[in-house]
PDB file of N, CA and C in Angstrom:
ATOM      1  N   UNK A   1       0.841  -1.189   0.000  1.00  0.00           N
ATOM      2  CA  UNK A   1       0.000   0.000   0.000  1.00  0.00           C
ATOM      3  C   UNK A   1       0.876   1.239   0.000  1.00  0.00           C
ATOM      4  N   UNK A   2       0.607   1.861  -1.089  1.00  0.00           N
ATOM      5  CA  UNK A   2       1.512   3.080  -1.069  1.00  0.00           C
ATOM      6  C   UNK A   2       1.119   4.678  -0.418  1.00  0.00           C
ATOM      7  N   UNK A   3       1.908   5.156   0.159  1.00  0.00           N
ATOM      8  CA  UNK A   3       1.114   6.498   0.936  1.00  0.00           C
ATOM      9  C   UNK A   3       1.119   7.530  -0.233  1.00  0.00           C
ATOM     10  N   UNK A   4      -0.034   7.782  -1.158  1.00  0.00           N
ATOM     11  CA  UNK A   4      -0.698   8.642  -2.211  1.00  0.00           C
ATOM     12  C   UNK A   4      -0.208   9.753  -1.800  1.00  0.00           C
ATOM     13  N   UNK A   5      -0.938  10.162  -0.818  1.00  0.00           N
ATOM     14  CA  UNK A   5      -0.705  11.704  -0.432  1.00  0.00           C
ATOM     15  C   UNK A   5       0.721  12.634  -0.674  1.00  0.00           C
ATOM     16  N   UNK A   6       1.876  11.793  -0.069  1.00  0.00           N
ATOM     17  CA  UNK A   6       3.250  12.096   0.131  1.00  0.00           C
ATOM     18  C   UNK A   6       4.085  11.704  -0.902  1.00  0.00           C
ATOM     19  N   UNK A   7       3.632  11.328  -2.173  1.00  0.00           N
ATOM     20  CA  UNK A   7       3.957  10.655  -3.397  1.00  0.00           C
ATOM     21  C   UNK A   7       3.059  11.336  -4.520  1.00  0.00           C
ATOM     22  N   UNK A   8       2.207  12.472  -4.264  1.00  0.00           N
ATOM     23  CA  UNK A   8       1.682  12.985  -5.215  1.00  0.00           C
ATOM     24  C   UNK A   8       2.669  14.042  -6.218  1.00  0.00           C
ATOM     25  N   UNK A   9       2.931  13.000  -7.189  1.00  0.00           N
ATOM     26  CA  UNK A   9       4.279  14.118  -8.184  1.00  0.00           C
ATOM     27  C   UNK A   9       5.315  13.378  -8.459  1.00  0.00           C
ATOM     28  N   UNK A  10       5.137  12.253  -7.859  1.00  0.00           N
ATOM     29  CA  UNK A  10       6.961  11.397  -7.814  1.00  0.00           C
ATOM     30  C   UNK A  10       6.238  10.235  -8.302  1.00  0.00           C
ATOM     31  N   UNK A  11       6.628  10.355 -10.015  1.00  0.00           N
ATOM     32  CA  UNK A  11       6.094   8.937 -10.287  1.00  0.00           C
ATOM     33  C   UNK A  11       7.560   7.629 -10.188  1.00  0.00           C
ATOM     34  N   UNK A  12       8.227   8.115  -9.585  1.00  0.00           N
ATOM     35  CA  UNK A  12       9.484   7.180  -9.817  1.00  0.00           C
ATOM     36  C   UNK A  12       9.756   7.229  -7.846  1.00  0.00           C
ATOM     37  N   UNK A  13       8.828   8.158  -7.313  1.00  0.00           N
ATOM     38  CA  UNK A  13       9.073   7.093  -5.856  1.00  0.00           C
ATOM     39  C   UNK A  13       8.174   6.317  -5.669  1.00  0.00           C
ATOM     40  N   UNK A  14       8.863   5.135  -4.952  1.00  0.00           N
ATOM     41  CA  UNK A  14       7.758   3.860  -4.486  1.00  0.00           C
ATOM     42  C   UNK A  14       8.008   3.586  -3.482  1.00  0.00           C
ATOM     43  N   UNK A  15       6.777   3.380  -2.453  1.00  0.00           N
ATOM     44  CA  UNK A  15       7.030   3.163  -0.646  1.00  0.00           C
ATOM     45  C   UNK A  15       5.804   1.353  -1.121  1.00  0.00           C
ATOM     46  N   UNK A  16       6.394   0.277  -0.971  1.00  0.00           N
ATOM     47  CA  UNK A  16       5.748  -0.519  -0.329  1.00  0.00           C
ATOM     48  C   UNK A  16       5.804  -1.501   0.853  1.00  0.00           C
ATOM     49  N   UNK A  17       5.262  -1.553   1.614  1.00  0.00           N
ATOM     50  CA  UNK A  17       5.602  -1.867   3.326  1.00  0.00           C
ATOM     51  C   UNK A  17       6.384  -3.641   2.961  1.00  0.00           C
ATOM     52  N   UNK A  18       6.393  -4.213   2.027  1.00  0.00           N
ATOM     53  CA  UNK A  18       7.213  -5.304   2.244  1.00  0.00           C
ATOM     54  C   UNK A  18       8.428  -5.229   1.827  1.00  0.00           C
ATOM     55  N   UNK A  19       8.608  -3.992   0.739  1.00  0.00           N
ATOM     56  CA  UNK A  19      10.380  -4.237   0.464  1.00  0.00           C
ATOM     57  C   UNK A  19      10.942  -3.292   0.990  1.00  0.00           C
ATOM     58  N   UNK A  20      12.334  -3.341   1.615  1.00  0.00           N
ATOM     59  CA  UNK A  20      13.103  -2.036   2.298  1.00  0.00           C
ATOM     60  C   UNK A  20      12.410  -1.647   3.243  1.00  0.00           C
ATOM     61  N   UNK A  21      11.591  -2.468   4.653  1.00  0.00           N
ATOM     62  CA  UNK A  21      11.092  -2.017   5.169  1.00  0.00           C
ATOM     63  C   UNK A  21      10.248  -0.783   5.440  1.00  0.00           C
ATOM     64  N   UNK A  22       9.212  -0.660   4.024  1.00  0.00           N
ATOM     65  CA  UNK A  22       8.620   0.428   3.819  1.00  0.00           C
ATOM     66  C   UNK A  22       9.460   1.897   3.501  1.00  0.00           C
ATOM     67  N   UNK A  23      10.825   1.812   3.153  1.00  0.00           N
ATOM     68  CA  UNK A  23      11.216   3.286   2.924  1.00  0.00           C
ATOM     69  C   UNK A  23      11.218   3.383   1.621  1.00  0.00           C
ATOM     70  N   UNK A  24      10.965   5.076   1.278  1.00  0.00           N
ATOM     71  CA  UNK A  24      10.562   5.038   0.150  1.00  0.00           C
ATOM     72  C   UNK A  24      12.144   4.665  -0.836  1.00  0.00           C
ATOM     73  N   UNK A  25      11.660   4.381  -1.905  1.00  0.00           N
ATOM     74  CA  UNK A  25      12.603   3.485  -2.964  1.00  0.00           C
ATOM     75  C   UNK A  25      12.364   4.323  -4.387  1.00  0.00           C
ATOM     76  N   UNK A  26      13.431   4.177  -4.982  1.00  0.00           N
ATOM     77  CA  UNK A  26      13.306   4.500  -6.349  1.00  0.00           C
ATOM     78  C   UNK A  26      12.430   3.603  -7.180  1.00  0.00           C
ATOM     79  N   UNK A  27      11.622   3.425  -8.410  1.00  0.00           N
ATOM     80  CA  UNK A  27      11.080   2.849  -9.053  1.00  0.00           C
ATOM     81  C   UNK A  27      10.886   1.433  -8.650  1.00  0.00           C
ATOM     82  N   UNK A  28      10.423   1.041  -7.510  1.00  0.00           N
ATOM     83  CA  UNK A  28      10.371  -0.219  -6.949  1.00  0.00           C
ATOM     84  C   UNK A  28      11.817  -0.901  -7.135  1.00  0.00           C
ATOM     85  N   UNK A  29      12.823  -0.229  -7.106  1.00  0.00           N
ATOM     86  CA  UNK A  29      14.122  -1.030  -6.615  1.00  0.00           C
ATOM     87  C   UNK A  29      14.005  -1.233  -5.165  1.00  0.00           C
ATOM     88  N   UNK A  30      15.374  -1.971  -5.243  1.00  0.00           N
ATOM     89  CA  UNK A  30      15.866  -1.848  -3.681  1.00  0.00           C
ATOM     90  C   UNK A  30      16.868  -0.812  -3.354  1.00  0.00           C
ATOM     91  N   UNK A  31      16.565   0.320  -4.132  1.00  0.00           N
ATOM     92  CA  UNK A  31      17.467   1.512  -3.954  1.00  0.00           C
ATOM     93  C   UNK A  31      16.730   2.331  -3.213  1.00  0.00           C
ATOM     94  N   UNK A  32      16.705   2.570  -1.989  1.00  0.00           N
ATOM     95  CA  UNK A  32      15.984   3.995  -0.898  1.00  0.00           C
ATOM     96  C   UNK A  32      16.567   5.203  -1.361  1.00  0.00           C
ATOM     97  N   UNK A  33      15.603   6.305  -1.223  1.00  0.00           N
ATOM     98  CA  UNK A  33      16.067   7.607  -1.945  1.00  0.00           C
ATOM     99  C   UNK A  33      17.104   7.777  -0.826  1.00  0.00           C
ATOM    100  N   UNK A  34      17.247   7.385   0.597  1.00  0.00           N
ATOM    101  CA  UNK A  34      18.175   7.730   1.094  1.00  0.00           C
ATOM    102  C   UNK A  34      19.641   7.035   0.735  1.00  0.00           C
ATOM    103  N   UNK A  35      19.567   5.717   0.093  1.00  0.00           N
ATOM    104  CA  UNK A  35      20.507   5.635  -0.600  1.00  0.00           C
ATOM    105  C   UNK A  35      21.264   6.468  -1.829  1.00  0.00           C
ATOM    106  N   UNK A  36      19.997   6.682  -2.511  1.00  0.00           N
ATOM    107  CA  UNK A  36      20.529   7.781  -3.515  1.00  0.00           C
ATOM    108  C   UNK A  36      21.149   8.900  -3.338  1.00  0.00           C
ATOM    109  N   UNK A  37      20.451   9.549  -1.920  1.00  0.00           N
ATOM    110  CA  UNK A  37      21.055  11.024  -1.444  1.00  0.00           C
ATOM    111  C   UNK A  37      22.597  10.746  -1.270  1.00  0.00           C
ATOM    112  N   UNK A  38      22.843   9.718  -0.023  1.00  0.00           N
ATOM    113  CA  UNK A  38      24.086   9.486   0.050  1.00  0.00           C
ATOM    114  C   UNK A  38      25.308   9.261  -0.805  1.00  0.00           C
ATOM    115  N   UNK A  39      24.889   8.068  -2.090  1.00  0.00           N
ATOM    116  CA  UNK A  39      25.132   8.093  -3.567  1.00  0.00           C
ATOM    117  C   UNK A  39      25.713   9.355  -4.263  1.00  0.00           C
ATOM    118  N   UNK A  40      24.814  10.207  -4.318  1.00  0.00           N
ATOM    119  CA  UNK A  40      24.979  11.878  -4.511  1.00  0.00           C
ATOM    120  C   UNK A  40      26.256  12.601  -3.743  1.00  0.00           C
ATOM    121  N   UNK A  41      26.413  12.682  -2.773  1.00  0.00           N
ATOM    122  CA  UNK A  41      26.782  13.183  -1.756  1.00  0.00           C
ATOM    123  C   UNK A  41      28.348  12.252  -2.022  1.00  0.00           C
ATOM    124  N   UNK A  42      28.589  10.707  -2.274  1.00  0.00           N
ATOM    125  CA  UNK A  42      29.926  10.226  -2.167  1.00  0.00           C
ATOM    126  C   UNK A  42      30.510  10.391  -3.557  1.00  0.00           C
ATOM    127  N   UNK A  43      29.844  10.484  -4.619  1.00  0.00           N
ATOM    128  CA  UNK A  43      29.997  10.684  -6.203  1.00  0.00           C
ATOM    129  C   UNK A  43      29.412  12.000  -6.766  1.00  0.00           C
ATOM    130  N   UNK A  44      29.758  13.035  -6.847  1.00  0.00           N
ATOM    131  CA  UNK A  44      28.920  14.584  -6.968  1.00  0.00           C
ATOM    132  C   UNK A  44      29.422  14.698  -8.379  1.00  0.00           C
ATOM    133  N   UNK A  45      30.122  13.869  -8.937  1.00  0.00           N
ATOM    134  CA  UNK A  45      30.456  13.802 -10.353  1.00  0.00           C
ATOM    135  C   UNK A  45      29.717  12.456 -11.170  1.00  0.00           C
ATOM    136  N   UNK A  46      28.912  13.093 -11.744  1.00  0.00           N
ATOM    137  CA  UNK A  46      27.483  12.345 -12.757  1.00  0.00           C
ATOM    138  C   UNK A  46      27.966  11.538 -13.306  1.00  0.00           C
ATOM    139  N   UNK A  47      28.937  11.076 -14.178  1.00  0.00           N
ATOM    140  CA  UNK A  47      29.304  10.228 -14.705  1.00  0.00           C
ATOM    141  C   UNK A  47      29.601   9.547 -13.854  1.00  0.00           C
ATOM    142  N   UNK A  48      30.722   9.292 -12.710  1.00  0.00           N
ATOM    143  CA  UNK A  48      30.904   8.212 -11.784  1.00  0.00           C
ATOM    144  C   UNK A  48      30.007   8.012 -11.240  1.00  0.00           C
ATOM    145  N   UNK A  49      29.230   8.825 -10.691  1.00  0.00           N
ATOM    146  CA  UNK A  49      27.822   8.109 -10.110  1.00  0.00           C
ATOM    147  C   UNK A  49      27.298   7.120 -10.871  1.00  0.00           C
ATOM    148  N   UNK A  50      26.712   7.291 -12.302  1.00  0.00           N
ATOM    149  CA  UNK A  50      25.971   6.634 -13.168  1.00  0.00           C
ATOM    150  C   UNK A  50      26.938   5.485 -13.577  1.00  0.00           C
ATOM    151  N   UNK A  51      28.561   5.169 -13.085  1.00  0.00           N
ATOM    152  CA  UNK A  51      29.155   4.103 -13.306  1.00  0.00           C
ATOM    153  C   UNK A  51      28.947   3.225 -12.114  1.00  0.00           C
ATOM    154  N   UNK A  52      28.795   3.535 -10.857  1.00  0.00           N
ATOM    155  CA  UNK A  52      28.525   3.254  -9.839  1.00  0.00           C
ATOM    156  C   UNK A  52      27.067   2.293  -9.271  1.00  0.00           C
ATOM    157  N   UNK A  53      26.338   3.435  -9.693  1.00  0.00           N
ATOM    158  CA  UNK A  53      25.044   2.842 -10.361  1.00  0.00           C
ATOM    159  C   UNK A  53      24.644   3.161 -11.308  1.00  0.00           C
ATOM    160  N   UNK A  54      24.437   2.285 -12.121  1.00  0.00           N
ATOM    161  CA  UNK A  54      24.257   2.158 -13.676  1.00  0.00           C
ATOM    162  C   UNK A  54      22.480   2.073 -13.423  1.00  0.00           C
ATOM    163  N   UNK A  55      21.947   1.139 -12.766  1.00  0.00           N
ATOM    164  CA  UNK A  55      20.080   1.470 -12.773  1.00  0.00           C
ATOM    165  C   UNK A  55      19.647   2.786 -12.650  1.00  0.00           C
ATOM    166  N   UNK A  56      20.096   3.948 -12.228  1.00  0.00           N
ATOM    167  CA  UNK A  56      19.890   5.216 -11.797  1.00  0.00           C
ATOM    168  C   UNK A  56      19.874   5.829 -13.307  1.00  0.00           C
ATOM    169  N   UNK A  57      18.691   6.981 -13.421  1.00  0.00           N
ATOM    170  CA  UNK A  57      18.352   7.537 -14.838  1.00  0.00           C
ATOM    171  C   UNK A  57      18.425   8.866 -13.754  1.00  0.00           C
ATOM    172  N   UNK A  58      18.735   9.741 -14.541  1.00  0.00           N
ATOM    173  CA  UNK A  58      19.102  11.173 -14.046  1.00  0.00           C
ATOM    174  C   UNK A  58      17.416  11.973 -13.099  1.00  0.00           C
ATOM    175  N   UNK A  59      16.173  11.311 -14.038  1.00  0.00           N
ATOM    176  CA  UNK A  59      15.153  11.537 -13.408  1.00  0.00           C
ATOM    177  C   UNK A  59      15.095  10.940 -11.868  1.00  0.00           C
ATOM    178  N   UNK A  60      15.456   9.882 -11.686  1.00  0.00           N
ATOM    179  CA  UNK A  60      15.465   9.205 -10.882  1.00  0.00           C
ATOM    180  C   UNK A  60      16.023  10.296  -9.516  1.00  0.00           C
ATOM    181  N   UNK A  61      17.340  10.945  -9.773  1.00  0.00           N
ATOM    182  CA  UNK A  61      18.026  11.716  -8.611  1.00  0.00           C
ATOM    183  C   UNK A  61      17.450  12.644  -8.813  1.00  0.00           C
ATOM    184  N   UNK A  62      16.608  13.424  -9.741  1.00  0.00           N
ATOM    185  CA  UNK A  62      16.000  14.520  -9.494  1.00  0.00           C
ATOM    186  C   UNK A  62      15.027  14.440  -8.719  1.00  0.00           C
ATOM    187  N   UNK A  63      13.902  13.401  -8.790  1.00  0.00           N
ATOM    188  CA  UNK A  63      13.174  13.278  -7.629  1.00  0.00           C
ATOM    189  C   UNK A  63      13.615  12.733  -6.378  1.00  0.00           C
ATOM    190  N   UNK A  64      14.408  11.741  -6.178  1.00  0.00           N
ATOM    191  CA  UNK A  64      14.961  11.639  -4.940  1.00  0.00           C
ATOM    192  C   UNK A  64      15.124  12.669  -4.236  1.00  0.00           C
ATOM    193  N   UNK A  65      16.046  13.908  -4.832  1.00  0.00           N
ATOM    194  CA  UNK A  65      16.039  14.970  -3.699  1.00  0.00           C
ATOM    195  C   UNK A  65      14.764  16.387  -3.627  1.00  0.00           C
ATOM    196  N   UNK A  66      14.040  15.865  -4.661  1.00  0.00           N
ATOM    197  CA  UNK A  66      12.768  16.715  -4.545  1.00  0.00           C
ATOM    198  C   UNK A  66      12.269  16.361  -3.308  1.00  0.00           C
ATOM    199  N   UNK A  67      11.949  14.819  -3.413  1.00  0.00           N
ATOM    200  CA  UNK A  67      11.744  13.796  -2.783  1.00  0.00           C
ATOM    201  C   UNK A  67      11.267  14.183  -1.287  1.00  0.00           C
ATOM    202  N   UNK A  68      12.950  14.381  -1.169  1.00  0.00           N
ATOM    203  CA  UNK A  68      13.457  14.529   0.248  1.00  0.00           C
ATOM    204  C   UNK A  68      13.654  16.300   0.584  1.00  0.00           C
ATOM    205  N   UNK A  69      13.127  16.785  -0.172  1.00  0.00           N
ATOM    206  CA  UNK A  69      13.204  18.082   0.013  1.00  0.00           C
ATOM    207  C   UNK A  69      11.887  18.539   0.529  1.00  0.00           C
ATOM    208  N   UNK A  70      10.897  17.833  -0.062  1.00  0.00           N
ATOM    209  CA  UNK A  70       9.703  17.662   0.067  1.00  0.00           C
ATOM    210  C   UNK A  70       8.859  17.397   1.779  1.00  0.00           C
ATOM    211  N   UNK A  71      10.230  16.285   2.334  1.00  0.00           N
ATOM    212  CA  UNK A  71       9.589  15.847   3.357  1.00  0.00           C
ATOM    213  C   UNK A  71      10.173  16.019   4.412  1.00  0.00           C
ATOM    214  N   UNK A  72      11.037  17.690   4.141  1.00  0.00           N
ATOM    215  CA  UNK A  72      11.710  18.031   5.576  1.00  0.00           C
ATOM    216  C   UNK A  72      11.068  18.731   5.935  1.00  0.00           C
ATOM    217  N   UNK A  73      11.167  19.327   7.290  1.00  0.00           N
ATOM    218  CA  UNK A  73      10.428  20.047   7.939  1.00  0.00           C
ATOM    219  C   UNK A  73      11.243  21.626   7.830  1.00  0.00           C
ATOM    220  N   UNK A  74      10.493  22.722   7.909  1.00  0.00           N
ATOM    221  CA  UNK A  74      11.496  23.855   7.546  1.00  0.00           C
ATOM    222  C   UNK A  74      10.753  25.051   8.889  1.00  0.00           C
ATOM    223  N   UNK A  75      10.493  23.954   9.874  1.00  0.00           N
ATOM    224  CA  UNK A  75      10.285  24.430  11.050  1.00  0.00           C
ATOM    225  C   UNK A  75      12.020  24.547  12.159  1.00  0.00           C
ATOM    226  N   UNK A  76      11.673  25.870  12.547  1.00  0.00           N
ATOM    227  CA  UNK A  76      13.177  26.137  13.698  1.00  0.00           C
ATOM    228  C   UNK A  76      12.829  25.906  14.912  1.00  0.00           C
ATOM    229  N   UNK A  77      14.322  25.686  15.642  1.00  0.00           N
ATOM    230  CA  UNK A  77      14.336  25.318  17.037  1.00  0.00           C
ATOM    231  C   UNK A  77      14.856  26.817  17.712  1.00  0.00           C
ATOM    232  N   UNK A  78      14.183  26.438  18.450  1.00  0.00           N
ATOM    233  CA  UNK A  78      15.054  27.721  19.497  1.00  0.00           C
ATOM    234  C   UNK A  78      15.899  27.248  20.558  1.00  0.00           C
ATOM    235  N   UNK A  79      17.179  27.897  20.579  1.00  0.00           N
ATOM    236  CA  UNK A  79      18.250  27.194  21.826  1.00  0.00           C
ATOM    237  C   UNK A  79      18.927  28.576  22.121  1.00  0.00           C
ATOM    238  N   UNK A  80      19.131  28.254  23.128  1.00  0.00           N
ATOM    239  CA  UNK A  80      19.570  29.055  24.463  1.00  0.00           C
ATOM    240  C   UNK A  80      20.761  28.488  24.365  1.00  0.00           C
ATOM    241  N   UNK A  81      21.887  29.563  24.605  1.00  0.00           N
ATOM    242  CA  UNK A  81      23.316  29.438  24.162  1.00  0.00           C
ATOM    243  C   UNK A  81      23.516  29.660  26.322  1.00  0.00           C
ATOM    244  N   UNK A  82      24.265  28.928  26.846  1.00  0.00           N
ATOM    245  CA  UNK A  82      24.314  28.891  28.293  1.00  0.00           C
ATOM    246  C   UNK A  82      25.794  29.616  28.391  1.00  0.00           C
TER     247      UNK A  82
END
């Protein structure tokens, strides 16, 4: 069962509760967008990435970090400096 709501726009994310313990995934791989972010983040050069992982289509990382851009919170904390 996929959560509609939080997936409205991302036709290449897929959340289903039996694979990857429900996190959301790229195109029903076993790739979690949080894999991808990280992916991103250790390879920031496109070509080695895409040698790295070769299943990954450039759409694919564009929504991943929509993705995840999508589902942060852009609420602040307040802290007291002691």
């Amino acid at each position: 069962m996929e959560r509609a709501a939080s997936l409205a726009g991302f036709d290449r994310i897929t959340i289903d509760p039996n694979q990857m313990g429900g996190q959301p995934c790229v195109r029903n791989m076993r790739l979690t967008v949080r894999r991808v972010l990280q992916a991103i983040a250790t390879y920031p050069n496109r070509p080695e990435l895409f040698r790295e992982y070769p299943e990954l289509e450039e759409e694919d990382i564009k929504q991943a970090l929509e993705f995840a851009a999508a589902n942060l919170c852009d609420e602040t904390a307040d802290f007291q400096v002691a």
